[in-house]
PDB file of N, CA and C in Angstrom:
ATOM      1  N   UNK A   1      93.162 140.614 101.070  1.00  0.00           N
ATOM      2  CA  UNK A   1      94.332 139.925 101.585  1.00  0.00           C
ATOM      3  C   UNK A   1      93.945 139.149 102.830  1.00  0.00           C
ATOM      4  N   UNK A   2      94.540 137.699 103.073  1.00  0.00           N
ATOM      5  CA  UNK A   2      94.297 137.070 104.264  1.00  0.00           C
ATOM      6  C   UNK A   2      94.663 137.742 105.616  1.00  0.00           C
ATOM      7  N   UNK A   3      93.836 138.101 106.494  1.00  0.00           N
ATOM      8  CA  UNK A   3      94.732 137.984 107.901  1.00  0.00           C
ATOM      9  C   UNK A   3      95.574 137.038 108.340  1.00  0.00           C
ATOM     10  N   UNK A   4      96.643 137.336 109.115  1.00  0.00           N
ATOM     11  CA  UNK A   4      97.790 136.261 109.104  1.00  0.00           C
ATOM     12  C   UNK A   4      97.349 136.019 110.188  1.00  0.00           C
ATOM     13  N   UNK A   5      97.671 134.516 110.343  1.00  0.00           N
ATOM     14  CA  UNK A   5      97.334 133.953 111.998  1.00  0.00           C
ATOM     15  C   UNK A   5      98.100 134.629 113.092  1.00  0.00           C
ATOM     16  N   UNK A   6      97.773 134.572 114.400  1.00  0.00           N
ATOM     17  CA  UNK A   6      98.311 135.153 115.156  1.00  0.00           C
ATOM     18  C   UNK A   6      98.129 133.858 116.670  1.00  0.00           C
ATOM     19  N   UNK A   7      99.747 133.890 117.523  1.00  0.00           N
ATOM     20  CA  UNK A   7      99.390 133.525 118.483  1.00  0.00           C
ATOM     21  C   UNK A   7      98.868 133.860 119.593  1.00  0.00           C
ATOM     22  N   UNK A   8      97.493 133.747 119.647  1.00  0.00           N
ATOM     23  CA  UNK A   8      96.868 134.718 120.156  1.00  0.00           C
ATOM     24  C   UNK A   8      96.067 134.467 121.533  1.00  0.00           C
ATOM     25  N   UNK A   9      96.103 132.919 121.276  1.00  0.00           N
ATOM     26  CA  UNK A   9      95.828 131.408 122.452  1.00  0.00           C
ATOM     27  C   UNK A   9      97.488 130.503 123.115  1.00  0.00           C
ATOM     28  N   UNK A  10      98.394 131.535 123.033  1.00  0.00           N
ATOM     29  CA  UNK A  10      99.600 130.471 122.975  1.00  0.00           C
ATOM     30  C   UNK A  10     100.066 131.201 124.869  1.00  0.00           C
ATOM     31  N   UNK A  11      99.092 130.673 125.793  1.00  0.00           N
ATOM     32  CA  UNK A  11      99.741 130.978 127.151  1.00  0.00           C
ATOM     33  C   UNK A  11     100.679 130.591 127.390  1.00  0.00           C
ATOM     34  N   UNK A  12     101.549 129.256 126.808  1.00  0.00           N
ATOM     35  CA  UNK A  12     102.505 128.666 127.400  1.00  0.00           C
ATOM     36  C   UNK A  12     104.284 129.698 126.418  1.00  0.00           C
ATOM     37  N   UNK A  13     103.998 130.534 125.903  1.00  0.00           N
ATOM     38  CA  UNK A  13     104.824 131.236 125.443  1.00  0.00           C
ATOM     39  C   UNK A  13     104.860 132.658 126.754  1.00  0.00           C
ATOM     40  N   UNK A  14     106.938 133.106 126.117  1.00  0.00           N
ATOM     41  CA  UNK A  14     106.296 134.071 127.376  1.00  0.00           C
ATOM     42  C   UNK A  14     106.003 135.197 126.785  1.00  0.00           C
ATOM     43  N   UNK A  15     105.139 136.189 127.333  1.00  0.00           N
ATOM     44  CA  UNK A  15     104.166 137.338 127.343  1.00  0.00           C
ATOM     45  C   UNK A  15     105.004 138.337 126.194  1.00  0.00           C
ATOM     46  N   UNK A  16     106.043 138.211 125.847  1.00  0.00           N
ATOM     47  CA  UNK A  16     106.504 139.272 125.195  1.00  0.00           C
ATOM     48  C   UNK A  16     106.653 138.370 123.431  1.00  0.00           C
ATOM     49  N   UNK A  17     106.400 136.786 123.579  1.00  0.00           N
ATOM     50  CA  UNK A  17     106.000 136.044 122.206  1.00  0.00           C
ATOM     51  C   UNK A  17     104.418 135.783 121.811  1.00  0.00           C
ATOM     52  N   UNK A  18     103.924 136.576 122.840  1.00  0.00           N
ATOM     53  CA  UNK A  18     102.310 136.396 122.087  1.00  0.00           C
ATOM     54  C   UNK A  18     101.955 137.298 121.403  1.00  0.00           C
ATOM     55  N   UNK A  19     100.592 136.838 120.614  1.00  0.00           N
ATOM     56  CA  UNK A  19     100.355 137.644 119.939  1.00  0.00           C
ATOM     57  C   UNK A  19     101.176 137.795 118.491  1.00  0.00           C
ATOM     58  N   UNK A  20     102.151 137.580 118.547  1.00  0.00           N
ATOM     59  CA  UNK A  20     102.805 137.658 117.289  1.00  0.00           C
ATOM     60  C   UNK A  20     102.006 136.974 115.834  1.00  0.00           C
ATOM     61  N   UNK A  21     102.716 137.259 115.088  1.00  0.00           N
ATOM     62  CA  UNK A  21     102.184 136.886 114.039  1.00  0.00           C
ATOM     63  C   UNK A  21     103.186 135.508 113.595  1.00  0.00           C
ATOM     64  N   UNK A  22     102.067 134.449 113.152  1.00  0.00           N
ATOM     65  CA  UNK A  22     102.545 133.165 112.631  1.00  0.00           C
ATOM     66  C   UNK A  22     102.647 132.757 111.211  1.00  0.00           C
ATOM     67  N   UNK A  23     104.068 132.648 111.011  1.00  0.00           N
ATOM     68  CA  UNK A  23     104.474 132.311 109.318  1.00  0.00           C
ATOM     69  C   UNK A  23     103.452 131.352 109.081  1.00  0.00           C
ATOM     70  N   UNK A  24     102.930 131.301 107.317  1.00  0.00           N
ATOM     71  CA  UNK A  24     102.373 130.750 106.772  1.00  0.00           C
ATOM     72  C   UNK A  24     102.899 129.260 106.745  1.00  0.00           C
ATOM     73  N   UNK A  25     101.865 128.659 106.616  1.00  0.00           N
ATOM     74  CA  UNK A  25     102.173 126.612 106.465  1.00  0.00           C
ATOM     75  C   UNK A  25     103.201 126.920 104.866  1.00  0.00           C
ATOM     76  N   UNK A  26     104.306 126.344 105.116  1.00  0.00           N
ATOM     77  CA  UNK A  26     105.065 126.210 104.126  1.00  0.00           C
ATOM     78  C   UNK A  26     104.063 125.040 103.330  1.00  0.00           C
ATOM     79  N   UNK A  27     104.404 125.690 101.437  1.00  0.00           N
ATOM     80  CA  UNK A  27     103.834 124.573 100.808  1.00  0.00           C
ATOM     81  C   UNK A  27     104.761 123.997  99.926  1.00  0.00           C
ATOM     82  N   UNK A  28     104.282 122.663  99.593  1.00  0.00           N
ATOM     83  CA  UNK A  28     105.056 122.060  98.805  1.00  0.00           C
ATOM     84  C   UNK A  28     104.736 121.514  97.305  1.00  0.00           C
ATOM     85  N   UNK A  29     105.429 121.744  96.435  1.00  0.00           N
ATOM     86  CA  UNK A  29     105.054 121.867  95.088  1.00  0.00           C
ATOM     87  C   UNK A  29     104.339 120.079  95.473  1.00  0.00           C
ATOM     88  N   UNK A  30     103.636 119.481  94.463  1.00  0.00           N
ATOM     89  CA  UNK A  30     102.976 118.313  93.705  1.00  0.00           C
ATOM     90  C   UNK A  30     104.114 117.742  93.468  1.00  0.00           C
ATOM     91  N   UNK A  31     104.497 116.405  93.949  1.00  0.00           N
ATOM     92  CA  UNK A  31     105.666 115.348  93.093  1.00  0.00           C
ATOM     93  C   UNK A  31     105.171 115.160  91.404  1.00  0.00           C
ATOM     94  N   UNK A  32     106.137 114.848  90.739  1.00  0.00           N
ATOM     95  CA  UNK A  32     106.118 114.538  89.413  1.00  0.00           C
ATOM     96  C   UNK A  32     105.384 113.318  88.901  1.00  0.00           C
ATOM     97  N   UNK A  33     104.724 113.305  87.891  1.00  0.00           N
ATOM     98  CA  UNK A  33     104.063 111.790  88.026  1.00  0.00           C
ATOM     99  C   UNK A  33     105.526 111.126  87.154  1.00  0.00           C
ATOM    100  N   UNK A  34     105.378 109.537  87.570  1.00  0.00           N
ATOM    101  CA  UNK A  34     106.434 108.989  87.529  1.00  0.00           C
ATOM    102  C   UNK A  34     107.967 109.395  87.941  1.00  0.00           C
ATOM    103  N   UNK A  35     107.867 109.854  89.177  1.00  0.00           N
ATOM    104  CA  UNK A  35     108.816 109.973  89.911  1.00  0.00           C
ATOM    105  C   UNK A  35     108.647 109.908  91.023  1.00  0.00           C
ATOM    106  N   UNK A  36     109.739 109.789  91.915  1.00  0.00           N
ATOM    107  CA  UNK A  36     109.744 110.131  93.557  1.00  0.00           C
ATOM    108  C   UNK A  36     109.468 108.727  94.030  1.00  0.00           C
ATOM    109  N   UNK A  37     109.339 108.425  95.624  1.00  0.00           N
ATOM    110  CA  UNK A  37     108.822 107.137  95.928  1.00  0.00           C
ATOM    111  C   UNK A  37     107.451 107.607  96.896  1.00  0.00           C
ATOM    112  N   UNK A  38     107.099 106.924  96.796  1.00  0.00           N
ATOM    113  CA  UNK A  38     105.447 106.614  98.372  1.00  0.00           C
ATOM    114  C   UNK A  38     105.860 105.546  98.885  1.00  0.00           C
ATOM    115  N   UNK A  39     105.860 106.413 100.498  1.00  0.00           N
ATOM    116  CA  UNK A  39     106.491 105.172 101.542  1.00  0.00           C
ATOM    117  C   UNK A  39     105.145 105.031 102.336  1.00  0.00           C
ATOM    118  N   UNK A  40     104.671 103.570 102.498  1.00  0.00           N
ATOM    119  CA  UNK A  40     103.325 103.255 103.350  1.00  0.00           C
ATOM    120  C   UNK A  40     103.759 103.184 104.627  1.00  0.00           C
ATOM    121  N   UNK A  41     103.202 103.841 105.402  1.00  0.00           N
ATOM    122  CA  UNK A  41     103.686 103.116 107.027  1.00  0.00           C
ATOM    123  C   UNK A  41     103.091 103.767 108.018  1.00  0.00           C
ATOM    124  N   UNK A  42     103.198 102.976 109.638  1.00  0.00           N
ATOM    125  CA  UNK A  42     102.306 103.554 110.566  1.00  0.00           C
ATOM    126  C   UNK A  42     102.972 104.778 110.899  1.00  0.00           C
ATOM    127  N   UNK A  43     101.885 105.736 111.570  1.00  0.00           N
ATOM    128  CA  UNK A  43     102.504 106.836 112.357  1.00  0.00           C
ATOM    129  C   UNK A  43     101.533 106.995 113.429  1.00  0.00           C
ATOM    130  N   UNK A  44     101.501 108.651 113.631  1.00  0.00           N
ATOM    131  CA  UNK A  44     100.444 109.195 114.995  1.00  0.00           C
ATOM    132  C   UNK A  44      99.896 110.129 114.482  1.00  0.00           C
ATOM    133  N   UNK A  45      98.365 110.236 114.949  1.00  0.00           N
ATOM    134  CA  UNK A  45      97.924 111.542 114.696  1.00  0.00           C
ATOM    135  C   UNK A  45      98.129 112.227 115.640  1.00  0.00           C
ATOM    136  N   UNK A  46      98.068 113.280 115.842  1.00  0.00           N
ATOM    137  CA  UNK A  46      98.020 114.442 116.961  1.00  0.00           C
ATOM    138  C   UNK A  46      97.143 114.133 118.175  1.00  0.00           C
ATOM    139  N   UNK A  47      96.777 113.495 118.047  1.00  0.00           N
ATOM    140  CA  UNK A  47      95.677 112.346 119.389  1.00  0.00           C
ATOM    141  C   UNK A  47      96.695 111.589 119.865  1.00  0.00           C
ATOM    142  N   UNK A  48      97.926 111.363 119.168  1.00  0.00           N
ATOM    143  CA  UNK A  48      98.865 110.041 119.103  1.00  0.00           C
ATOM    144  C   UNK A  48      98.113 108.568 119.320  1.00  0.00           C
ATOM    145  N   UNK A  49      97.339 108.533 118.452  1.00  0.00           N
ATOM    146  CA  UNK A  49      96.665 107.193 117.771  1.00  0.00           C
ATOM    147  C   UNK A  49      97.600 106.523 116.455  1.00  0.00           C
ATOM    148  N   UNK A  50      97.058 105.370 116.372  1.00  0.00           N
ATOM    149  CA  UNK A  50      98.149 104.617 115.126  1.00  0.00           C
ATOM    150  C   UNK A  50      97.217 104.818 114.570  1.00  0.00           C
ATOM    151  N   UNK A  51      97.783 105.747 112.982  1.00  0.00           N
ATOM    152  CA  UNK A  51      97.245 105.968 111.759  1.00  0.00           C
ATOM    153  C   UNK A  51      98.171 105.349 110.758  1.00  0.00           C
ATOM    154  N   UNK A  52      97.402 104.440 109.830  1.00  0.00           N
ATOM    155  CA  UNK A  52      98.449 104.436 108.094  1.00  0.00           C
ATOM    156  C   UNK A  52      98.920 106.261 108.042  1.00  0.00           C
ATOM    157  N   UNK A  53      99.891 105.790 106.756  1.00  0.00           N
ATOM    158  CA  UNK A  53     100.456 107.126 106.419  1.00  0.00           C
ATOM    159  C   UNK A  53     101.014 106.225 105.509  1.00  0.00           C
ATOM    160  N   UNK A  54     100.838 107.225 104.129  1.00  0.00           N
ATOM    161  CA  UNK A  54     101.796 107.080 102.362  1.00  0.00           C
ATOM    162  C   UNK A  54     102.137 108.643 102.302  1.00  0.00           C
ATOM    163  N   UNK A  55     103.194 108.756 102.288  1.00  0.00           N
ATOM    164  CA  UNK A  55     104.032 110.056 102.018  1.00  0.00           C
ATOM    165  C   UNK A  55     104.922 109.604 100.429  1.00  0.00           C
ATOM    166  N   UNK A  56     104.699 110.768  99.444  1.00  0.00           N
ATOM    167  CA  UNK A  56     104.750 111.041  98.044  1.00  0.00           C
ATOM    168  C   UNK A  56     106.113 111.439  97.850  1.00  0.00           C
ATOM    169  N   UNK A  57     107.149 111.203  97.999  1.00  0.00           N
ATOM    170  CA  UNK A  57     108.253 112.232  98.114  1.00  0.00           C
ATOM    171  C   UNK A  57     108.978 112.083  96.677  1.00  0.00           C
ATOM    172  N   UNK A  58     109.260 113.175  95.965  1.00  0.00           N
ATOM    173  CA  UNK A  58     110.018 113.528  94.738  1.00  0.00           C
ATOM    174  C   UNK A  58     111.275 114.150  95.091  1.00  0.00           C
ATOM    175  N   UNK A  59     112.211 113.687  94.906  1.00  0.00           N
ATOM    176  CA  UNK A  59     113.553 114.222  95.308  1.00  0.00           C
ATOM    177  C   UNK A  59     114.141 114.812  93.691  1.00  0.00           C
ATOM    178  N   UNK A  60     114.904 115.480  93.802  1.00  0.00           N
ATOM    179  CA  UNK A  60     116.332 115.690  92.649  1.00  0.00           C
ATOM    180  C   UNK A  60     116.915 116.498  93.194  1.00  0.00           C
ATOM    181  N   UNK A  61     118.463 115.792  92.861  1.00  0.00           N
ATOM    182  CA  UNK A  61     119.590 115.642  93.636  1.00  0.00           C
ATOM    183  C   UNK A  61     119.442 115.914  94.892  1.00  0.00           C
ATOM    184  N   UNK A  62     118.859 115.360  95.567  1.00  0.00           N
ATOM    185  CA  UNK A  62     118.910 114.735  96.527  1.00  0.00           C
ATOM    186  C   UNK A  62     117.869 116.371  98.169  1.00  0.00           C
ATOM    187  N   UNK A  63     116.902 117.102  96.540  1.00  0.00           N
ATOM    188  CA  UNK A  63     116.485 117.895  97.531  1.00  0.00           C
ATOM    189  C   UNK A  63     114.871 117.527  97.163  1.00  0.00           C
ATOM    190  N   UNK A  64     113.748 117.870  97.582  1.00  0.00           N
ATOM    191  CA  UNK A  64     112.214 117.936  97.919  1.00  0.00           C
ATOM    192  C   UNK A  64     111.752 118.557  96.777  1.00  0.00           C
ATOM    193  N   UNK A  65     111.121 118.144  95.871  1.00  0.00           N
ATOM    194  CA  UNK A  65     110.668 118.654  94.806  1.00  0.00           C
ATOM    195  C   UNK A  65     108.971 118.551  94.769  1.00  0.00           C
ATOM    196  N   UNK A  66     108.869 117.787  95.353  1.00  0.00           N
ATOM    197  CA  UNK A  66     107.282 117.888  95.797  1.00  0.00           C
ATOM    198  C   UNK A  66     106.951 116.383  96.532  1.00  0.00           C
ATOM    199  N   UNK A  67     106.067 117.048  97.605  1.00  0.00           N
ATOM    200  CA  UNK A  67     105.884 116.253  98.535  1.00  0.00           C
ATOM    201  C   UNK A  67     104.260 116.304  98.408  1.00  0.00           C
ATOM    202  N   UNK A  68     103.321 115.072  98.758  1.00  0.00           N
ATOM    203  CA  UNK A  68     102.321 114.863  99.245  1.00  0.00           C
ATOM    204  C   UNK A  68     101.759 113.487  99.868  1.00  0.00           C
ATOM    205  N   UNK A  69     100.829 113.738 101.022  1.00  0.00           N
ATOM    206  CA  UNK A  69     100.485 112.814 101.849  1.00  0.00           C
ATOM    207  C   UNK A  69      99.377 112.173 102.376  1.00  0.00           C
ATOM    208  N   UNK A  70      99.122 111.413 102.671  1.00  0.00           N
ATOM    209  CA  UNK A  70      97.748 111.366 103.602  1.00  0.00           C
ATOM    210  C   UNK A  70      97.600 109.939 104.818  1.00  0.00           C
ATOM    211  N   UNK A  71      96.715 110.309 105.350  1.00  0.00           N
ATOM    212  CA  UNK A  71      97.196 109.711 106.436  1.00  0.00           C
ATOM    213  C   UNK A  71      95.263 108.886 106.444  1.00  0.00           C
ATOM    214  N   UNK A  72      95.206 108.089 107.730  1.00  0.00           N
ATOM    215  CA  UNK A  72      93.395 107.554 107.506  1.00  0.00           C
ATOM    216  C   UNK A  72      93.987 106.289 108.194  1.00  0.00           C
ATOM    217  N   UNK A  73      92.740 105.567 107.293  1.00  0.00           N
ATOM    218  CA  UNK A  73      92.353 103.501 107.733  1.00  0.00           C
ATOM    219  C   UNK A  73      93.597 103.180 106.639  1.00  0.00           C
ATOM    220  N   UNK A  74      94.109 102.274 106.906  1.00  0.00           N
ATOM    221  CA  UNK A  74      94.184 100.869 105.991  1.00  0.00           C
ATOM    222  C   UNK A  74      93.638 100.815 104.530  1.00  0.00           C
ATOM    223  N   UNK A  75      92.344 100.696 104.481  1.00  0.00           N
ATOM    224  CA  UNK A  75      91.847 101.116 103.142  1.00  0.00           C
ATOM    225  C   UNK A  75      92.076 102.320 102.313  1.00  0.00           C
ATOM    226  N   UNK A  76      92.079 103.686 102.891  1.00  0.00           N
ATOM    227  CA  UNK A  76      92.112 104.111 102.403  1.00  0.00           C
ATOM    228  C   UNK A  76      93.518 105.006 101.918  1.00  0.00           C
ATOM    229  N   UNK A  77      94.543 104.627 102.913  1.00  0.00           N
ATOM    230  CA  UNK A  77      95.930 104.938 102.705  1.00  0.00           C
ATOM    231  C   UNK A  77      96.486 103.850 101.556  1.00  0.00           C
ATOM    232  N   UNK A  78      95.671 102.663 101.750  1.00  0.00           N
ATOM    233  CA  UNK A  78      96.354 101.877 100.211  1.00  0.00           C
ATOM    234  C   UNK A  78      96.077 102.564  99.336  1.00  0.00           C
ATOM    235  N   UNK A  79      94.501 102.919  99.260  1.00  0.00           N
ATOM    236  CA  UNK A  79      94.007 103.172  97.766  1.00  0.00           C
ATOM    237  C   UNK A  79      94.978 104.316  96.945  1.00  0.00           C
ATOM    238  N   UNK A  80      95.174 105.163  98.279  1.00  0.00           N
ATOM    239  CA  UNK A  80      95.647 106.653  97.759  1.00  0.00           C
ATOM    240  C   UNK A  80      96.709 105.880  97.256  1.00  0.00           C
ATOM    241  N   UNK A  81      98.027 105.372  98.244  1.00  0.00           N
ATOM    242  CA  UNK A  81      99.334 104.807  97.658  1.00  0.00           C
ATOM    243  C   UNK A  81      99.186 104.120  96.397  1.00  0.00           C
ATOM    244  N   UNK A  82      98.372 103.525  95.724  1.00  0.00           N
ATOM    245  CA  UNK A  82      98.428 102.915  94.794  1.00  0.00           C
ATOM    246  C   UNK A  82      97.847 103.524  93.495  1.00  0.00           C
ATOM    247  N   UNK A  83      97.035 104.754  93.897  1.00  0.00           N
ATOM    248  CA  UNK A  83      96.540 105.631  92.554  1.00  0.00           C
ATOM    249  C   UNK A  83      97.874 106.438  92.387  1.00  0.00           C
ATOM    250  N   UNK A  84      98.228 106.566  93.222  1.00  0.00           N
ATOM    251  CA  UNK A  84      99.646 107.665  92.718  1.00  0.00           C
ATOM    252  C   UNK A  84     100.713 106.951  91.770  1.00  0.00           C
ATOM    253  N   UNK A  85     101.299 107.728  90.856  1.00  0.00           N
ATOM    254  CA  UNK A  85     102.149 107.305  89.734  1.00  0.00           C
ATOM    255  C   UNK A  85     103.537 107.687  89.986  1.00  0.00           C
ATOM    256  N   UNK A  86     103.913 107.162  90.821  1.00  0.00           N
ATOM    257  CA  UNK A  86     105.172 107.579  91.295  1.00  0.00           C
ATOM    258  C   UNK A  86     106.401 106.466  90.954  1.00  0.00           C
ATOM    259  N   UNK A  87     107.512 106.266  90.798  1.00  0.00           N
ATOM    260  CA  UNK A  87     108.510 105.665  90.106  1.00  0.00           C
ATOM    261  C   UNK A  87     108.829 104.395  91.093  1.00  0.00           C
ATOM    262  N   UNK A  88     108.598 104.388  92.440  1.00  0.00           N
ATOM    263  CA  UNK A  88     108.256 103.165  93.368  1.00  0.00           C
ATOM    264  C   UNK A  88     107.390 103.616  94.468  1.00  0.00           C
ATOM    265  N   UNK A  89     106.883 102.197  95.059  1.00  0.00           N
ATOM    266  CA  UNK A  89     106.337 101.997  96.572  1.00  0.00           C
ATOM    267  C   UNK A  89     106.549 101.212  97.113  1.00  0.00           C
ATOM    268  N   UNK A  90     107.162 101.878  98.337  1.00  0.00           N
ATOM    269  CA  UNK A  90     107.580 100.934  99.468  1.00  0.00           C
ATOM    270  C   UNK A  90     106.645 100.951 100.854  1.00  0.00           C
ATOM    271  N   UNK A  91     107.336  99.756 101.650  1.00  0.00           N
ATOM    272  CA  UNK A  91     107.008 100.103 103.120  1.00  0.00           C
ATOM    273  C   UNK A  91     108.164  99.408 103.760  1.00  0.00           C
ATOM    274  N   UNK A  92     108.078  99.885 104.852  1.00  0.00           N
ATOM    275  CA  UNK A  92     109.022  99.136 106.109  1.00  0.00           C
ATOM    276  C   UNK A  92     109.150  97.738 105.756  1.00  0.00           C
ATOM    277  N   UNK A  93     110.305  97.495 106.332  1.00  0.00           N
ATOM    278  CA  UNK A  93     110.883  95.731 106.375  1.00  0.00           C
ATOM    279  C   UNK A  93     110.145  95.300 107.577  1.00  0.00           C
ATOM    280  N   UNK A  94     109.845  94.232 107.498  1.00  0.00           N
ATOM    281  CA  UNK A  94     109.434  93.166 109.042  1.00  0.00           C
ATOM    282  C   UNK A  94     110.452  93.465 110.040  1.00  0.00           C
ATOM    283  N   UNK A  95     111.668  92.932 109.610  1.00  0.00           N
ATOM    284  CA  UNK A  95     112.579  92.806 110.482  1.00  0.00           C
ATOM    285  C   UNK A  95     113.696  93.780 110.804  1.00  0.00           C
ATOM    286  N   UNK A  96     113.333  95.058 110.378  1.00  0.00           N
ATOM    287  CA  UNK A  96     114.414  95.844 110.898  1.00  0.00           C
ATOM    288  C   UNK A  96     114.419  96.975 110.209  1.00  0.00           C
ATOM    289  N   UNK A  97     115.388  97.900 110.006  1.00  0.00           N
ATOM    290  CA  UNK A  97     115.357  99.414 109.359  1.00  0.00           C
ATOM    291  C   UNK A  97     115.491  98.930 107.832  1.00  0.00           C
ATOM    292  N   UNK A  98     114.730  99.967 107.065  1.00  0.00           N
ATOM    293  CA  UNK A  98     115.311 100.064 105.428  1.00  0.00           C
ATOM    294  C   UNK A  98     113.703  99.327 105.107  1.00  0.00           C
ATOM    295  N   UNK A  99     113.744  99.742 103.263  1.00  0.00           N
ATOM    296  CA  UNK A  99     112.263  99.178 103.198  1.00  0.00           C
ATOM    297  C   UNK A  99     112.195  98.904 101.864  1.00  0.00           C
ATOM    298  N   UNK A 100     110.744  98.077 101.828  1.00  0.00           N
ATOM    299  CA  UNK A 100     110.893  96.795 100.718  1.00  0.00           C
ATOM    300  C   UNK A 100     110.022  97.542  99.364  1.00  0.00           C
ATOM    301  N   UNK A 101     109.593  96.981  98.276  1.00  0.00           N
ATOM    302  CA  UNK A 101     108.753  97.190  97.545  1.00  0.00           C
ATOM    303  C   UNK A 101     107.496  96.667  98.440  1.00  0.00           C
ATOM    304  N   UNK A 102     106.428  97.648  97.775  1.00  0.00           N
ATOM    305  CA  UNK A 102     104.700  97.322  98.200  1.00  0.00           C
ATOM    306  C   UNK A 102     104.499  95.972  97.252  1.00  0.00           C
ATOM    307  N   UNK A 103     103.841  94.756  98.325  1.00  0.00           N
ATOM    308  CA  UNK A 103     102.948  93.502  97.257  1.00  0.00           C
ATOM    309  C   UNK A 103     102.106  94.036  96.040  1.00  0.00           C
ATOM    310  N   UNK A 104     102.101  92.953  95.136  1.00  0.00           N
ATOM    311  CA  UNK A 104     101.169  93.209  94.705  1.00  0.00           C
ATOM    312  C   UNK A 104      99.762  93.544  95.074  1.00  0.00           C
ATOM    313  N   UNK A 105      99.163  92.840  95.556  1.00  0.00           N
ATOM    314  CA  UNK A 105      98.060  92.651  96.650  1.00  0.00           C
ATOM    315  C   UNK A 105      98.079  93.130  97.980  1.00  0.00           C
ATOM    316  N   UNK A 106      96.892  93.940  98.161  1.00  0.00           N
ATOM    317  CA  UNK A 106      96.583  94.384  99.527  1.00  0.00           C
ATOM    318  C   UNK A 106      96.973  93.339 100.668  1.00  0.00           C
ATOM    319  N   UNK A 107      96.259  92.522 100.161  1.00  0.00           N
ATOM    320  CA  UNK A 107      96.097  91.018 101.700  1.00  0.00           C
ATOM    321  C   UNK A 107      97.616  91.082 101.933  1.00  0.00           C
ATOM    322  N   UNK A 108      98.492  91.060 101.028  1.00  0.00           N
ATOM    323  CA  UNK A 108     100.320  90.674 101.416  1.00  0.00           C
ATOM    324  C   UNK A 108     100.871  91.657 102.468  1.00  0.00           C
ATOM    325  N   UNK A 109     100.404  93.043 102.726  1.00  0.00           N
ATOM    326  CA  UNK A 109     100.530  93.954 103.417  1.00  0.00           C
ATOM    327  C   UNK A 109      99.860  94.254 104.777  1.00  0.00           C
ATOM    328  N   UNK A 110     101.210  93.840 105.803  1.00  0.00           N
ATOM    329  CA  UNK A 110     100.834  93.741 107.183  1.00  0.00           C
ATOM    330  C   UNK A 110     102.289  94.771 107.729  1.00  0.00           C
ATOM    331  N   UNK A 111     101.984  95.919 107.937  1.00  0.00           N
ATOM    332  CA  UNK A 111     103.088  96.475 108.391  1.00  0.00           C
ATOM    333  C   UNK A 111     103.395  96.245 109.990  1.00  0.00           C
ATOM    334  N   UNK A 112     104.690  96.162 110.174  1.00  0.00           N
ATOM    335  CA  UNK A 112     105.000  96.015 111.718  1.00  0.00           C
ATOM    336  C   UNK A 112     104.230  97.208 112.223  1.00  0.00           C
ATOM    337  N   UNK A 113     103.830  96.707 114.067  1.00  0.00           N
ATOM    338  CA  UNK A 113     103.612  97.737 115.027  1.00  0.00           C
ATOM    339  C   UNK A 113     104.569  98.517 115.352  1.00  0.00           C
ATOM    340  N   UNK A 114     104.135  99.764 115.621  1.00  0.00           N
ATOM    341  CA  UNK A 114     104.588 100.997 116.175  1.00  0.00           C
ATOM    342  C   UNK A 114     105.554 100.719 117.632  1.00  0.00           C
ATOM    343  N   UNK A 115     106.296 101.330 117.397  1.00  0.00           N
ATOM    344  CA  UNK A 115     107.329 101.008 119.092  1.00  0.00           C
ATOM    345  C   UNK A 115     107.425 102.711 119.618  1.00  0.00           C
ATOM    346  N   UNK A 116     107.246 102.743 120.499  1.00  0.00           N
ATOM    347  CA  UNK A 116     107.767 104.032 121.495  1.00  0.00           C
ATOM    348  C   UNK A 116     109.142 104.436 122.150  1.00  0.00           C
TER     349      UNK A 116
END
């Protein structure tokens, strides 16, 4: 059986929450092929650097049926977004909230910068 993680480095908790034991990374089933959408777009890594990001999301009625993601360059967040068989792909609008279908073509895809 795994040992369960423990906070065991967490000084900024107080003294009577360390040590405890830390729930497992919730997982999430695989989206359906031909379903769900992949949304392309910038985010942060934990460095808070601008990374691509395509997130896989399969909904029915309107709950998480399987999610998957990945994050990287440019290159390689297209490639993933575009091997996946999912029922659409989008990304962000230029000009404002809500989001479009993915170009055909890589070159057509310039997502807006990140705002703080």
């Amino acid at each position: 059986m795994d040992t369960p993680r423990r906070r065991e480095n967490a000084y900024y908790l107080p003294p009577e929450l360390r040590d405890q034991e830390i729930a497992p990374e919730q997982l999430f089933a695989e989206p359906r092929s031909g379903y769900g959408t992949v949304y392309v777009h910038k985010g942060r890594d934990l460095h808070r650097r601008v990374v691509w990001v395509a997130t896989w999301v399969d909904e029915i009625n309107g709950h998480s049926a399987g999610i998957d993601q990945v994050e990287g360059t440019r290159d390689t967040v297209l490639a993933w977004a575009r091997s996946r068989l999912a029922a659409a792909h989008l990304m962000p609008t230029a000009g404002g909230p809500g989001w479009v279908p993915l170009p055909d073509t890589d070159d057509e895809i310039d997502l807006p910068p990140l705002t703080d």
